[in-house]
Protein backbone atom coordinates (compact mmCIF):
# COMPACT_ATOMS: atom_id res chain seq x y z
CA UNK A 1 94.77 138.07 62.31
CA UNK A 2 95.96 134.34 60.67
CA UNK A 3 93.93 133.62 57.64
CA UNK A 4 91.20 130.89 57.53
CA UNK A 5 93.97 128.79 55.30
CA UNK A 6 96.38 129.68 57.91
CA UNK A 7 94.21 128.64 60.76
CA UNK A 8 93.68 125.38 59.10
CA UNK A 9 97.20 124.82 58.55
CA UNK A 10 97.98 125.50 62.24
CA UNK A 11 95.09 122.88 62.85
CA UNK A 12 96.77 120.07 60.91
CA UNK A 13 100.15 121.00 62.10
CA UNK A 14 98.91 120.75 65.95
CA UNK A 15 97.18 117.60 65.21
CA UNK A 16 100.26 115.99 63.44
CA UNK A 17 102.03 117.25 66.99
CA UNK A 18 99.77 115.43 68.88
CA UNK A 19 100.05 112.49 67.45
CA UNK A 20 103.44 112.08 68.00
CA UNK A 21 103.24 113.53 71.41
CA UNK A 22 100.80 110.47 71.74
CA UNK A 23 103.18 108.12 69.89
CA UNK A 24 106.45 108.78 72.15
CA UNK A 25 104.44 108.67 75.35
CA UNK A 26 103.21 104.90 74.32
CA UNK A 27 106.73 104.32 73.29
CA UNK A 28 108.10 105.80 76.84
CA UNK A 29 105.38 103.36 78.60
CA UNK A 30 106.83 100.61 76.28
CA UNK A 31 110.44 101.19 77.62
CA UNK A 32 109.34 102.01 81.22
CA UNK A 33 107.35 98.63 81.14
CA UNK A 34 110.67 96.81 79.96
CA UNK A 35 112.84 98.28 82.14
CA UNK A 36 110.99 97.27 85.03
CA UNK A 37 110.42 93.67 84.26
CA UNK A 38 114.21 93.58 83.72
CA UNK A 39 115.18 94.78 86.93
CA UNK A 40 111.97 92.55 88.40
CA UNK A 41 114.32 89.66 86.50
CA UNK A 42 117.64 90.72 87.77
CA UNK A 43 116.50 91.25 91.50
CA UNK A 44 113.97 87.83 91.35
CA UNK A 45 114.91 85.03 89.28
CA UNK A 46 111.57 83.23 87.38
CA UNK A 47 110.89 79.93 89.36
CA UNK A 48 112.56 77.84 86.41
CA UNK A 49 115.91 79.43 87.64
CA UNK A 50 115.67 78.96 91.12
CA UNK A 51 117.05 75.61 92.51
CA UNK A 52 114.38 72.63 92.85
CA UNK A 53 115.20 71.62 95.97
CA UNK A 54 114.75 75.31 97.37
CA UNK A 55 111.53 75.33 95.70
CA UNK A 56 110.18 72.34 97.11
CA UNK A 57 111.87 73.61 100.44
CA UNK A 58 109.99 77.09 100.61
CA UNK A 59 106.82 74.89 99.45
CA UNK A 60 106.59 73.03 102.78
CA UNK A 61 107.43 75.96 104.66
CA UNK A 62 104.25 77.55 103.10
CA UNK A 63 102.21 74.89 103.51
CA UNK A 64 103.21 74.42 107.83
CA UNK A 65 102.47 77.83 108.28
CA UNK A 66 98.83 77.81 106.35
CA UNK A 67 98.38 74.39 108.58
CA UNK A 68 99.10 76.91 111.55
CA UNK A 69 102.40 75.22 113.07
CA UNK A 70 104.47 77.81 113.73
CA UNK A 71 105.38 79.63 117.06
CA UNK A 72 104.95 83.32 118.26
CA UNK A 73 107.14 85.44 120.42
CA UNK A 74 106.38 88.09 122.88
CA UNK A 75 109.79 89.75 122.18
CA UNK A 76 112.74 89.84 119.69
CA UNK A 77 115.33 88.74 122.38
CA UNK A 78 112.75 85.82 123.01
CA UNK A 79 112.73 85.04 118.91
CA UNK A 80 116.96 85.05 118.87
CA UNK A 81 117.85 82.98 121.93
CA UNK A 82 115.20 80.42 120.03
CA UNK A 83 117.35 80.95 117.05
CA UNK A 84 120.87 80.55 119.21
CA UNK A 85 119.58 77.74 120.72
CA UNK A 86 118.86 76.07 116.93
CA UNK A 87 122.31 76.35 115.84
């Protein structure tokens, strides 16, 4: 049976381990946090990178469909012979 020294050794030494447990996760949430606002960056651009014009152009877009002018189809082949036709 450990000693009361030894148990309070074992005590400190378990606390020191969780502190570092504690320490690396953080760190791992740190890097997983970084990774995924680089590949957020890599897959879309921030808006100062992106073309004006196409800004302005998706803009307008937005703002005809929340007005409501914008068509439905009943069916797919309906929605790319209106598409043909466009071209």
């Amino acid at each position: 049976m450990a000693s009361n020294q030894q148990q309070i050794q074992l005590s400190r030494k378990l606390d020191r381990l969780e502190e570092e447990i504690s320490r690396l996760s953080d760190l791992n949430k740190e890097i997983l946090k970084r990774i995924n606002e680089l590949e957020l960056e890599s897959n879309y651009p921030p808006e100062n990178k992106i073309r004006k014009s196409y800004i302005k152009h998706i803009k307008k877009i937005d703002r005809q469909l929340e007005a409501g002018n914008y068509k439905v189809y009943k069916t797919f082949e309906e929605f790319e012979r209106a598409v043909k036709r466009a071209r």
